[in-house]
Protein backbone atom coordinates (compact mmCIF):
# COMPACT_ATOMS: atom_id res chain seq x y z
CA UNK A 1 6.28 0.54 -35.28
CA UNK A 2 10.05 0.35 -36.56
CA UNK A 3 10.86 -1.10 -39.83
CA UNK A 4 12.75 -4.34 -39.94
CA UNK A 5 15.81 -3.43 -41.73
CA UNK A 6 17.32 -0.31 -42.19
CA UNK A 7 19.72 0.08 -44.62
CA UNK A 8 22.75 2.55 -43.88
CA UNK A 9 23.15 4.59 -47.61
CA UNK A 10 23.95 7.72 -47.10
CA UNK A 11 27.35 8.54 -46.78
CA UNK A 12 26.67 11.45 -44.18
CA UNK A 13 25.07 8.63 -41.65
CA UNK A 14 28.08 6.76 -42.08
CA UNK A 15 30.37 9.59 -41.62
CA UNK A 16 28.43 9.90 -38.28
CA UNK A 17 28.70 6.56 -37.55
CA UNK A 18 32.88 6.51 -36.95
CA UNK A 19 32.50 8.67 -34.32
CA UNK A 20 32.75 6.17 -31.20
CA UNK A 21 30.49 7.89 -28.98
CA UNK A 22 27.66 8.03 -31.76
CA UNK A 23 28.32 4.05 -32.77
CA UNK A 24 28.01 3.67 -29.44
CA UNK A 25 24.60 5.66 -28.82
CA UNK A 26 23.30 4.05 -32.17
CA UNK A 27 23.82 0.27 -31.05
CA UNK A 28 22.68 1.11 -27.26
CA UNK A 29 19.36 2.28 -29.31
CA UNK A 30 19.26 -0.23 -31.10
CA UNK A 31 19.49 -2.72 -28.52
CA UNK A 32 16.93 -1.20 -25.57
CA UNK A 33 13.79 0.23 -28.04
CA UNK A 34 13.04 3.96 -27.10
CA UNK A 35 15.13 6.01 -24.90
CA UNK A 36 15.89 9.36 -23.24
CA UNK A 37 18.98 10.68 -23.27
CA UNK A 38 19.01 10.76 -19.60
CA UNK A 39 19.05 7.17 -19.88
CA UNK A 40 21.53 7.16 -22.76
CA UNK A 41 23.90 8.78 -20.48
CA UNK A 42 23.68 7.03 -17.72
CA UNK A 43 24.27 3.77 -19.18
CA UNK A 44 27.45 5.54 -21.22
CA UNK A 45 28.60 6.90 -18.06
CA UNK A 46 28.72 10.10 -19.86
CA UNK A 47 27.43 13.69 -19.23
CA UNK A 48 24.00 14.22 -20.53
CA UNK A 49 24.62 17.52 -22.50
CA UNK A 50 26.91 15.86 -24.38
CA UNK A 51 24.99 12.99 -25.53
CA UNK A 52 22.15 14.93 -25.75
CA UNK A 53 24.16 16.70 -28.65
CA UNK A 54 25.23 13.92 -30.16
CA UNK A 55 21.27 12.65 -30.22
CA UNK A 56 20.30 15.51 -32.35
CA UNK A 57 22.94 15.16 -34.99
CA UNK A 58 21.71 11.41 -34.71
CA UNK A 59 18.40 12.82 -35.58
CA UNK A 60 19.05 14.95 -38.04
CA UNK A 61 20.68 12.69 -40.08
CA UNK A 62 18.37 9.87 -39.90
CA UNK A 63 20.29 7.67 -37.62
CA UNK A 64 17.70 7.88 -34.76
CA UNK A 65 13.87 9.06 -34.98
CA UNK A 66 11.57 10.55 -32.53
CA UNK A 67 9.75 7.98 -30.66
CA UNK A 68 7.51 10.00 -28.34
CA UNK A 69 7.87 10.99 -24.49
CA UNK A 70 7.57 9.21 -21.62
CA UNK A 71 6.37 10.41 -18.24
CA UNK A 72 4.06 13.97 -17.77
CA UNK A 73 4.94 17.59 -16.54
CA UNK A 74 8.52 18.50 -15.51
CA UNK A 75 8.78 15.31 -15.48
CA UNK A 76 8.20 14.32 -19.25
CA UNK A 77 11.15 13.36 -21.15
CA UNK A 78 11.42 12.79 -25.01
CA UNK A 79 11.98 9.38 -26.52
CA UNK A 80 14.22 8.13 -29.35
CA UNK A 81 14.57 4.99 -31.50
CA UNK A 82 16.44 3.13 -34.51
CA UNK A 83 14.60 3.67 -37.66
CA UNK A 84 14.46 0.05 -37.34
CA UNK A 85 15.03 -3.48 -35.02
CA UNK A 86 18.52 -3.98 -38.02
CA UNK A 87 20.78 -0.88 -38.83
CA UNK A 88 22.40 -2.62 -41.87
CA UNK A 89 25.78 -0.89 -43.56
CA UNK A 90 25.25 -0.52 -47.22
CA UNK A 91 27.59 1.73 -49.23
CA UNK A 92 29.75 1.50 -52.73
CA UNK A 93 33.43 0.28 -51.91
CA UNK A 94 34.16 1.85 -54.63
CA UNK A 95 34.06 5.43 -53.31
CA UNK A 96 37.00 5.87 -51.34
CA UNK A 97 35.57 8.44 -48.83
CA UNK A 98 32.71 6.27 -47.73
CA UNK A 99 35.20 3.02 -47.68
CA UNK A 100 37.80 5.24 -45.36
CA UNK A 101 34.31 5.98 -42.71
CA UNK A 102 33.48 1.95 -43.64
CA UNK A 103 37.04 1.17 -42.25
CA UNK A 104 36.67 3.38 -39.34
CA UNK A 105 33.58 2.37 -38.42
CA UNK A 106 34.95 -1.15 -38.24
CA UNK A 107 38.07 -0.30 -36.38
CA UNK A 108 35.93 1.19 -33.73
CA UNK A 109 33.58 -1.30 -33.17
CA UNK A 110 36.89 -4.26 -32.61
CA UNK A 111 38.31 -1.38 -30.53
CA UNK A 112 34.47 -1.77 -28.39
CA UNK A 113 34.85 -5.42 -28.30
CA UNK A 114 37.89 -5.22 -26.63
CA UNK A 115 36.76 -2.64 -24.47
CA UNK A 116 34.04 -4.73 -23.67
CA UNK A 117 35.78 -8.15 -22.90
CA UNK A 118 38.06 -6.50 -20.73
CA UNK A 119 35.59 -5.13 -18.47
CA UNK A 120 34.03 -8.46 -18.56
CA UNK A 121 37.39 -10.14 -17.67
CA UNK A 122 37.96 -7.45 -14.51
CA UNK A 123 34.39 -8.18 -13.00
CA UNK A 124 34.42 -11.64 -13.23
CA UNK A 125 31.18 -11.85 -15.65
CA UNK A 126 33.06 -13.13 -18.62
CA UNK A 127 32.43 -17.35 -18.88
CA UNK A 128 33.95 -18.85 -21.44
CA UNK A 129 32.69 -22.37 -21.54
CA UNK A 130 29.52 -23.83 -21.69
CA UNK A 131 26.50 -23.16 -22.87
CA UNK A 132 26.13 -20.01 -21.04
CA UNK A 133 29.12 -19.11 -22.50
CA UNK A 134 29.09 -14.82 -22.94
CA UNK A 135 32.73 -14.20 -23.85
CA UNK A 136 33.90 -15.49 -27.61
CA UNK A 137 36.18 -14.69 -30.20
CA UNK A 138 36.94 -16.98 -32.99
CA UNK A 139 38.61 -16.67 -35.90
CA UNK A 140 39.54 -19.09 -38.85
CA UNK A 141 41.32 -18.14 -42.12
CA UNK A 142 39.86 -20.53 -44.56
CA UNK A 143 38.75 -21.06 -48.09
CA UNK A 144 35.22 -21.20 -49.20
CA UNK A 145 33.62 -22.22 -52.53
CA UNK A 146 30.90 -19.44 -53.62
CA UNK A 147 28.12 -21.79 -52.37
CA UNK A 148 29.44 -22.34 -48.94
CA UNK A 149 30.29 -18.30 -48.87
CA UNK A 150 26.44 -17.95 -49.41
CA UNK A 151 26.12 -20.42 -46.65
CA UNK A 152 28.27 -18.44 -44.27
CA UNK A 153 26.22 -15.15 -45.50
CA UNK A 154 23.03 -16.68 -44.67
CA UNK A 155 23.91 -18.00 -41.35
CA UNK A 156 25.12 -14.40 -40.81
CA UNK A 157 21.72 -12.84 -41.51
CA UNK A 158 20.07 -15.81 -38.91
CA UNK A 159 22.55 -14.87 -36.12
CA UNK A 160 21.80 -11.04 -36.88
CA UNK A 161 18.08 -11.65 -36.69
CA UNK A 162 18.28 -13.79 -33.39
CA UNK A 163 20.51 -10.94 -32.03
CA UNK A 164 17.89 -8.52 -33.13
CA UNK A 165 15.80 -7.02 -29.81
CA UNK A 166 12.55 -8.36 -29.74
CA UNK A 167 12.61 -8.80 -25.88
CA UNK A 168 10.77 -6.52 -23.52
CA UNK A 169 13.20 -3.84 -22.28
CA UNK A 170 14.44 -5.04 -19.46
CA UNK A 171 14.06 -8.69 -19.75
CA UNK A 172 17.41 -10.73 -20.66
CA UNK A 173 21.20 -9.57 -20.22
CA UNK A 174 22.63 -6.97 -22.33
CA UNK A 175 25.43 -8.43 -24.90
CA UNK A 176 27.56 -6.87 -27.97
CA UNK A 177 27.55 -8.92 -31.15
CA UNK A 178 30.11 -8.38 -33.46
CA UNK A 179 30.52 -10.38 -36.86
CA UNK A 180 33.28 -9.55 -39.53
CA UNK A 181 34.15 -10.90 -42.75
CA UNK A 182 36.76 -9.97 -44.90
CA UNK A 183 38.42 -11.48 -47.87
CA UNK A 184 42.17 -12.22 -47.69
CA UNK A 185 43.79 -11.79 -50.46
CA UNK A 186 47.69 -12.38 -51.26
CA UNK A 187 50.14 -9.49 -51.15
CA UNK A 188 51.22 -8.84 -54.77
């Protein structure tokens, strides 16, 4: 059984984390439970030697974790999973090697979104009104007192934890949720 939250320390997992494709395996983990690679692949639209390499330096470092197999004979494939249901960045911003992987980390995953919401925008899934709205981005520039920032925080963490698989596998539609704060502070 995976933990609940996992939090991202080591600056070597993070380092592997700003490399798209591996961000990319990481959250697709993340969001189905245990996989193949075959599977990984497939969904990545990517060749499965090459994610199947990028899986073991996920493993190595901690990223992903064995998870068992699935199926018997020539047939029988090996599983992985997320350490946990939350992969949680924690790192000092004071070390300027981990903040550069931080930053690249988060440029990838805006680069994903828009990826993503162009795709949706060419098919025709993305709705944008509603209540079964699928397609956001909003944005405000605002200034918060230290109590409402804790506010904000916290209804960060509830969002997370809805987001946070606890569906069957293939039950629901598959969505990317993507939250960033950052503090703006005037030029000097």
């Amino acid at each position: 059984m995976p933990l609940q939250h996992f939090d991202i320390t080591d600056p070597t997992q993070l380092v592997s984390m700003a490399l798209p494709v591996r961000a990319e395996i990481i959250d697709l983990v993340s969001g189905l439970g245990p996989v193949s690679c075959e599977e990984i692949a497939s969904m990545l639209g990517k060749r499965r030697p090459a994610i199947h390499y990028q899986v073991n330096h996920l493993l190595r470092v901690g990223l992903l974790v064995p998870a068992g197999t699935r199926g018997s004979g020539r047939s029988q494939v090996d599983l992985v999973r997320t350490p946990a249901r939350q992969m949680r960045l924690n790192f000092d911003a004071a070390d300027t090697q981990t903040r550069a992987n931080f930053e690249r980390y988060a440029k990838l995953a805006m680069q994903r979104v828009t990826r993503l919401l162009q795709r949706a925008f060419s098919s025709g899934s993305a709705v944008v009104r509603g209540q079964r709205r699928n397609t956001l981005i909003a944005q405000s520039t605002c200034r918060l007192t230290q109590d409402q920032l804790a506010e904000v925080n916290r209804l960060i963490d509830v969002l997370v934890a809805e987001a946070t698989p606890r569906k069957p596998r293939h039950e629901g539609a598959h969505y990317l949720l993507t939250v960033a704060i950052a503090p703006v502070e005037a030029p000097k």
